[in-house]
N, C-alpha and C. Protein backbone atom coordinates (compact mmCIF):
# COMPACT_ATOMS: atom_id res chain seq x y z
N UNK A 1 3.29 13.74 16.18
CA UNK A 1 3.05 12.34 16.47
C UNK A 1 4.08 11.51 15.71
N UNK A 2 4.72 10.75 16.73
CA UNK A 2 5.79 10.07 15.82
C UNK A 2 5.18 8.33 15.26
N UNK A 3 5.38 8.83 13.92
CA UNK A 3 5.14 7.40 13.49
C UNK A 3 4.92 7.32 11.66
N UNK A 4 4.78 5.34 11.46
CA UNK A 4 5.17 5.20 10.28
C UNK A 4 4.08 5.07 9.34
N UNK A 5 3.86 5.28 8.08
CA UNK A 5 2.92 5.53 7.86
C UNK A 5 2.92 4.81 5.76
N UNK A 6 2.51 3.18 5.90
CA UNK A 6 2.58 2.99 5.09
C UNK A 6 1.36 2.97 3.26
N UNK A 7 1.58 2.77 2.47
CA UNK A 7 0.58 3.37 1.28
C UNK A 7 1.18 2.42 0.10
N UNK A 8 0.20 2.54 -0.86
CA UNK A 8 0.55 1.95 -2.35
C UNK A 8 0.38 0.40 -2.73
N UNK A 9 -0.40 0.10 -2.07
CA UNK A 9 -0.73 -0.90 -2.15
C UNK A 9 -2.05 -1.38 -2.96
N UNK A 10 -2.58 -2.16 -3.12
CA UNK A 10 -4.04 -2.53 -4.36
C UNK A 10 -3.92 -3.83 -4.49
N UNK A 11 -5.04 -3.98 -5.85
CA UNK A 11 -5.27 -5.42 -5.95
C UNK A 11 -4.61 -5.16 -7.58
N UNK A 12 -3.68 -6.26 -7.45
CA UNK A 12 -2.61 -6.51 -8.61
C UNK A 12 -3.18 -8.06 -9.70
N UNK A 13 -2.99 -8.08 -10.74
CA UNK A 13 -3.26 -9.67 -11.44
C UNK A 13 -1.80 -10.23 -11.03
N UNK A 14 -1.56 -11.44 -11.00
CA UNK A 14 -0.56 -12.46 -10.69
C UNK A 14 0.71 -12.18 -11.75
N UNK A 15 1.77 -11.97 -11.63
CA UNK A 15 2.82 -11.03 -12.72
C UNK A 15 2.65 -9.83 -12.31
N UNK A 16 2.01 -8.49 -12.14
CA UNK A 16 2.51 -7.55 -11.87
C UNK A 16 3.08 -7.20 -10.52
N UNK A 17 2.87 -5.36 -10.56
CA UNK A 17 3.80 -5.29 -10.11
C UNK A 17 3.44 -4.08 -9.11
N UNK A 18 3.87 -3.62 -7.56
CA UNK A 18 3.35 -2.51 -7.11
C UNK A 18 4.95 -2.43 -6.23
N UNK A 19 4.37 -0.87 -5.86
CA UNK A 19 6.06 -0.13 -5.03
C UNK A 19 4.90 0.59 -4.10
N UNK A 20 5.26 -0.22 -3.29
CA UNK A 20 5.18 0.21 -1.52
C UNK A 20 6.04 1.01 -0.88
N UNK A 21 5.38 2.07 -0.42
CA UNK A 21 6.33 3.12 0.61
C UNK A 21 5.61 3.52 2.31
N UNK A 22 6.94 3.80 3.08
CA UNK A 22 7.00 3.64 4.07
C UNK A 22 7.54 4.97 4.33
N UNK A 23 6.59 6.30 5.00
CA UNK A 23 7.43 7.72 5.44
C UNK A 23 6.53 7.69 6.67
N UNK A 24 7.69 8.36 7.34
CA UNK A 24 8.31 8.69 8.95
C UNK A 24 7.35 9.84 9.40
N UNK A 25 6.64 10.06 9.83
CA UNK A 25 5.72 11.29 10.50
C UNK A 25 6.53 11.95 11.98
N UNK A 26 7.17 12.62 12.44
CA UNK A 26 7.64 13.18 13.54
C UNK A 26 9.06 12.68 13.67
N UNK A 27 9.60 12.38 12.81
CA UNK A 27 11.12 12.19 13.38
C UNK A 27 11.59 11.64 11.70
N UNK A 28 13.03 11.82 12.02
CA UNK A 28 13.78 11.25 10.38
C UNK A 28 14.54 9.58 10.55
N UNK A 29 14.16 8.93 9.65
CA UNK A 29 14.18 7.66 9.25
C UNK A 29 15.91 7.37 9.29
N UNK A 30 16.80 8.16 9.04
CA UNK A 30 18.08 7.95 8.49
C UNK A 30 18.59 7.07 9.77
N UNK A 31 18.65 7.82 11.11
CA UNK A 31 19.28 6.47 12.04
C UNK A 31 19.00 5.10 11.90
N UNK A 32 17.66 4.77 11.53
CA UNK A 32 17.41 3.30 11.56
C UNK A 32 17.36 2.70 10.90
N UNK A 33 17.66 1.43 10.58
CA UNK A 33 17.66 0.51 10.03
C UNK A 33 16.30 -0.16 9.73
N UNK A 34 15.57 0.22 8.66
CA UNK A 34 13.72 -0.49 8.96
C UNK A 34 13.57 -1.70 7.59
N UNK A 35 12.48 -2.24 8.00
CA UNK A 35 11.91 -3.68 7.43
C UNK A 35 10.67 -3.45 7.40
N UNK A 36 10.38 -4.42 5.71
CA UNK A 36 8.84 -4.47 5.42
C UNK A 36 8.64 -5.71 6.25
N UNK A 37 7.30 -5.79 6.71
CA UNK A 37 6.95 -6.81 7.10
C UNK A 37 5.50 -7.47 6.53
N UNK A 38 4.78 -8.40 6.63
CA UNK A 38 3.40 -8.59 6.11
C UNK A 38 3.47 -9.77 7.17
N UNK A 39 1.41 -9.68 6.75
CA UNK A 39 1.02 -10.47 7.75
C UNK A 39 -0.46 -11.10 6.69
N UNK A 40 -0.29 -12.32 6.54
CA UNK A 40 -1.25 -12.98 5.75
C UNK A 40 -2.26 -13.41 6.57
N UNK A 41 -3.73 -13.32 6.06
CA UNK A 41 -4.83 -13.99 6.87
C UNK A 41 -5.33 -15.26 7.94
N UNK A 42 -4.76 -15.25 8.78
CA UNK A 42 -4.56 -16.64 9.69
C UNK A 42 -3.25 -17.19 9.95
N UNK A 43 -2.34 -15.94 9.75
CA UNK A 43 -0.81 -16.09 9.75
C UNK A 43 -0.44 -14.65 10.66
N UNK A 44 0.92 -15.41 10.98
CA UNK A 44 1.75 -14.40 11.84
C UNK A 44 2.08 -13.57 10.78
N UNK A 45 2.53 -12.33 11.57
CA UNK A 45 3.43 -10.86 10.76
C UNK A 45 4.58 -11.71 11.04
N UNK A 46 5.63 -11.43 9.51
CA UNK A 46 6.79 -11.99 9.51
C UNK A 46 7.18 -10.83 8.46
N UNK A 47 8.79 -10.86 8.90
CA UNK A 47 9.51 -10.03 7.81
C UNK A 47 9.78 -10.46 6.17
N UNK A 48 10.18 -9.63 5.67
CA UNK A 48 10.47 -9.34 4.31
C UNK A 48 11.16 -9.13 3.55
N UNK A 49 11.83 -7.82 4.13
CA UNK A 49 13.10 -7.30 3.88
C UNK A 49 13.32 -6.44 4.97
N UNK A 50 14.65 -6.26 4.76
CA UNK A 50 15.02 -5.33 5.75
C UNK A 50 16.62 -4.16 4.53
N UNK A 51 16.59 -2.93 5.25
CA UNK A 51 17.90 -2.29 4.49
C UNK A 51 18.36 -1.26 5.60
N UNK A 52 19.56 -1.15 5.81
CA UNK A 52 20.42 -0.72 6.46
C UNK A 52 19.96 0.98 6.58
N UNK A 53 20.85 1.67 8.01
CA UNK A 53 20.45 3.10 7.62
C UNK A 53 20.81 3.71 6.58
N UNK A 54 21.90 3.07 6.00
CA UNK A 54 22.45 4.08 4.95
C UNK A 54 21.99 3.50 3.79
N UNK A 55 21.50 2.32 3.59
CA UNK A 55 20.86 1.95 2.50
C UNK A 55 22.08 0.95 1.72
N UNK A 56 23.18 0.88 2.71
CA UNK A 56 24.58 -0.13 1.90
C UNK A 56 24.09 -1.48 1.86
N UNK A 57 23.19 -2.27 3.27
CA UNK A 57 23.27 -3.63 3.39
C UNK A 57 21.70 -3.61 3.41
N UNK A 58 21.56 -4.78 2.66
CA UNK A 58 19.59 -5.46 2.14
C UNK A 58 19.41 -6.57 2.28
N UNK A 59 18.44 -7.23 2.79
CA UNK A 59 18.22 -8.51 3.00
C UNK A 59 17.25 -8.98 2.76
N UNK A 60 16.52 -9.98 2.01
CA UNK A 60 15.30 -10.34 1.77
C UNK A 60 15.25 -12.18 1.67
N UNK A 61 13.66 -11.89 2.63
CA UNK A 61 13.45 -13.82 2.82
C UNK A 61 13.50 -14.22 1.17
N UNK A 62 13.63 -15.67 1.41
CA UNK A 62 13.84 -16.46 0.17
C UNK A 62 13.09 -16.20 -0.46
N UNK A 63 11.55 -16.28 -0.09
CA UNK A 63 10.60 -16.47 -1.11
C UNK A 63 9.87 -14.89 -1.95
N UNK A 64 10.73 -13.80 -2.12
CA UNK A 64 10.70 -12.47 -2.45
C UNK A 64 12.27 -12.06 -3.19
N UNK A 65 13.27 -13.32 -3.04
CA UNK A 65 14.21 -12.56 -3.62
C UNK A 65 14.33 -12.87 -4.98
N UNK A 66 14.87 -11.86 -5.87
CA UNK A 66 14.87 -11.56 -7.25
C UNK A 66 13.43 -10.76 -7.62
N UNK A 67 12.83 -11.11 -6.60
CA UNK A 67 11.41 -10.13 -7.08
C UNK A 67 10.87 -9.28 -6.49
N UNK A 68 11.34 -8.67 -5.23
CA UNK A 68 11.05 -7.52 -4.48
C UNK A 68 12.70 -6.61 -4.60
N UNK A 69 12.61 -5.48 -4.18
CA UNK A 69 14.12 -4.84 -4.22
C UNK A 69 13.19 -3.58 -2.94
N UNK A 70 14.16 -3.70 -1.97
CA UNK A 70 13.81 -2.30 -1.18
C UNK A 70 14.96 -1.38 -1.49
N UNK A 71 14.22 -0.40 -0.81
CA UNK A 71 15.25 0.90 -1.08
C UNK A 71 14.77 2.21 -0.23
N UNK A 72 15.73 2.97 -0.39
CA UNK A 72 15.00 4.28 0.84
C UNK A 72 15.94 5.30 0.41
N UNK A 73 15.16 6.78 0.63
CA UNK A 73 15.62 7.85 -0.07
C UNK A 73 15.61 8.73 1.53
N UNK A 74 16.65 8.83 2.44
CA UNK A 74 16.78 9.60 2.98
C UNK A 74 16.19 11.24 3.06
N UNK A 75 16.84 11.48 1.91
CA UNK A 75 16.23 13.04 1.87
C UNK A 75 14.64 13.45 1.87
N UNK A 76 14.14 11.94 1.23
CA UNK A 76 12.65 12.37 1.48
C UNK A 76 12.00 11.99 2.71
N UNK A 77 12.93 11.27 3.69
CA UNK A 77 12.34 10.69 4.89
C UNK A 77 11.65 9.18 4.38
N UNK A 78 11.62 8.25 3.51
CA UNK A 78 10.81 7.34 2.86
C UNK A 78 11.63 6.19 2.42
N UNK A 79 10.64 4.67 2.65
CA UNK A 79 11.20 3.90 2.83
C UNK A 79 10.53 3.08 1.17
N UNK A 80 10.83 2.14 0.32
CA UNK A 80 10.50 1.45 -0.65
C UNK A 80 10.39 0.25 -1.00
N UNK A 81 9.49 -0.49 -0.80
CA UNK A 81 9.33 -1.92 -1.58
C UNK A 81 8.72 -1.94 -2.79
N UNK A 82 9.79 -2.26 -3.97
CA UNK A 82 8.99 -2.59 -5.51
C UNK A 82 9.24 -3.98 -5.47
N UNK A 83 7.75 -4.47 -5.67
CA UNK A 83 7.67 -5.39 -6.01
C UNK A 83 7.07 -5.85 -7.12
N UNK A 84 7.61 -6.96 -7.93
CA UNK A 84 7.62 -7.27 -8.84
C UNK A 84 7.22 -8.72 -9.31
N UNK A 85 6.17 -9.20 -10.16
CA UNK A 85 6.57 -10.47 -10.72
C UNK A 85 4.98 -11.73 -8.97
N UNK A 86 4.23 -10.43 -9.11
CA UNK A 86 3.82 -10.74 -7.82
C UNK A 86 3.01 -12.05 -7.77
N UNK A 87 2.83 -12.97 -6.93
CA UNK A 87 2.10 -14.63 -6.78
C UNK A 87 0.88 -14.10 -6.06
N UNK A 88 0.03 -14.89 -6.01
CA UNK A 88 -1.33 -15.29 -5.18
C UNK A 88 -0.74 -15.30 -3.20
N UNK A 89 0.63 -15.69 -3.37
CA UNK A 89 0.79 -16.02 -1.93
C UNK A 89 1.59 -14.69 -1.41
N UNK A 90 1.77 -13.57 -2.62
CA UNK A 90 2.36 -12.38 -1.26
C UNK A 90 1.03 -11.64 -1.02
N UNK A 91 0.18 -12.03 -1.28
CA UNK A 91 -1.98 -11.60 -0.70
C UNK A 91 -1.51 -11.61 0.75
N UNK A 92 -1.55 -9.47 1.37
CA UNK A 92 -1.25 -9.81 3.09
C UNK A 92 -1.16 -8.64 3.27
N UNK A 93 -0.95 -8.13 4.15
CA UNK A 93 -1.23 -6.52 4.65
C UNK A 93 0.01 -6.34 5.13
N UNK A 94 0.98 -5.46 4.48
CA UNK A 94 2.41 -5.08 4.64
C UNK A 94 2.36 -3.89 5.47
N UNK A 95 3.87 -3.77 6.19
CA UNK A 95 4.22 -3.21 7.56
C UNK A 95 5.50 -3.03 7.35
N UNK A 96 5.43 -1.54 7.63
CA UNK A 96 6.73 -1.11 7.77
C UNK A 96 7.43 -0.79 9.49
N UNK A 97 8.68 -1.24 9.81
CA UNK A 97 8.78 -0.78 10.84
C UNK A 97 10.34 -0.74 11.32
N UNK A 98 11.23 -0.45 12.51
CA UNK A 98 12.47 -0.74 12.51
C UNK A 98 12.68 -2.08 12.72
N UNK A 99 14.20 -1.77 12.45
CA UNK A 99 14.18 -3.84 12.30
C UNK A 99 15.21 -3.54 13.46
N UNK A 100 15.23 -3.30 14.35
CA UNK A 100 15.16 -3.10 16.06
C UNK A 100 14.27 -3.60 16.81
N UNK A 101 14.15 -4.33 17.70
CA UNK A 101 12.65 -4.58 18.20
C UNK A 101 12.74 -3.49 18.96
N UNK A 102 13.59 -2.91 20.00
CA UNK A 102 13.50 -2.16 21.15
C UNK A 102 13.02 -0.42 20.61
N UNK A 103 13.67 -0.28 19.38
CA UNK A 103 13.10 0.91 18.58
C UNK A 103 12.03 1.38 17.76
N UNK A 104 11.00 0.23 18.15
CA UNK A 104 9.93 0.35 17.02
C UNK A 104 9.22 0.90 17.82
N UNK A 105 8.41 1.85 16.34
CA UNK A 105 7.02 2.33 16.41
C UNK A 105 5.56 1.31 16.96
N UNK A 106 4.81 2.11 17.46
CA UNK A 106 3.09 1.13 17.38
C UNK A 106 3.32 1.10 15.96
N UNK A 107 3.07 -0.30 15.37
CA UNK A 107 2.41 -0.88 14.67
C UNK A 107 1.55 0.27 13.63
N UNK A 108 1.50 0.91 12.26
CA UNK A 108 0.44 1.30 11.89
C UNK A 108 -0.58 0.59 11.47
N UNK A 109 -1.41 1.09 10.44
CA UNK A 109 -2.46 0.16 9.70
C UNK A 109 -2.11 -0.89 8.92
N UNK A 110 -0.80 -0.04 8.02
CA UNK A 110 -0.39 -0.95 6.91
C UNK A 110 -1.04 -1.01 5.46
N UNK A 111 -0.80 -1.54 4.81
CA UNK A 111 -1.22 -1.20 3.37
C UNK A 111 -1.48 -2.97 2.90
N UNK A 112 -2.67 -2.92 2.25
CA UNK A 112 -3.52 -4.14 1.71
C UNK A 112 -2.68 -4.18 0.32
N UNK A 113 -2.58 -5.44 0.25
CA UNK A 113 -1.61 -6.11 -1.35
C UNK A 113 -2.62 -7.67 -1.49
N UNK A 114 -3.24 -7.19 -2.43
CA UNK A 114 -3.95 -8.86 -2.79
C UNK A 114 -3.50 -8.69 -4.32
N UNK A 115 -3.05 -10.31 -4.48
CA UNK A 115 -2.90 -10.72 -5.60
C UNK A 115 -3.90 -11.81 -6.48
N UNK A 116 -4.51 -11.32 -7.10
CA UNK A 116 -5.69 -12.21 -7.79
C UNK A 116 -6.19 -11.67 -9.19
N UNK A 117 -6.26 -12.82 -9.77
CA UNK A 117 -6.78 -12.55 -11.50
C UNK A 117 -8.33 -12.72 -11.06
């Protein structure tokens, strides 16, 4: 069954810190180019970051940069968001997927990130 299959997620106090991963079930990750995405409660899924196949080019929305870093380890098939330094407002259920529209997977579950003291 091909598909993505994200984990590592919890309930964090406001300042810390969690590393989200994203591995490939039925096929290898290296051709594509994939992006975290999240989707907050009464809000659209919107992206996050995104990193290249080879892992050279990274991009992250304004309000995550200096404090998220993705990354991806080919050899293990697996994709990485550490995040760091975390607010009340990244509280949202993160998604990994290609940052292709025409190449993406269904949608998985995704992994729960609430931030609250």
């Amino acid at each position: 069954q091909l598909q993505l299959v994200e984990s590592g997620g919890g309930l964090v106090q406001p300042g810390g810190s969690l590393r989200l991963s994203c591995a490939a079930s039925g096929f290898t990750l290296d051709a594509y180019g994939i992006g975290w995405f999240r989707q907050a409660p009464g809000k659209e899924r919107g992206g996050v970051s995104c990193i290249s196949s080879s892992g050279g080019t990274t991009n992250y929305v304004d309000s995550v940069k200096g404090r998220f870093t993705i990354s991806r380890d080919n050899a293990k098939n697996t994709v990485y968001l550490q995040m760091n330094s975390l607010r009340p407002e990244d509280t949202a259920v993160y998604y990994c997927n290609m940052v292709v529209t025409q190449s993406r997977r269904p949608w998985g579950q995704g992994t729960q990130v609430t931030v609250s003291s």
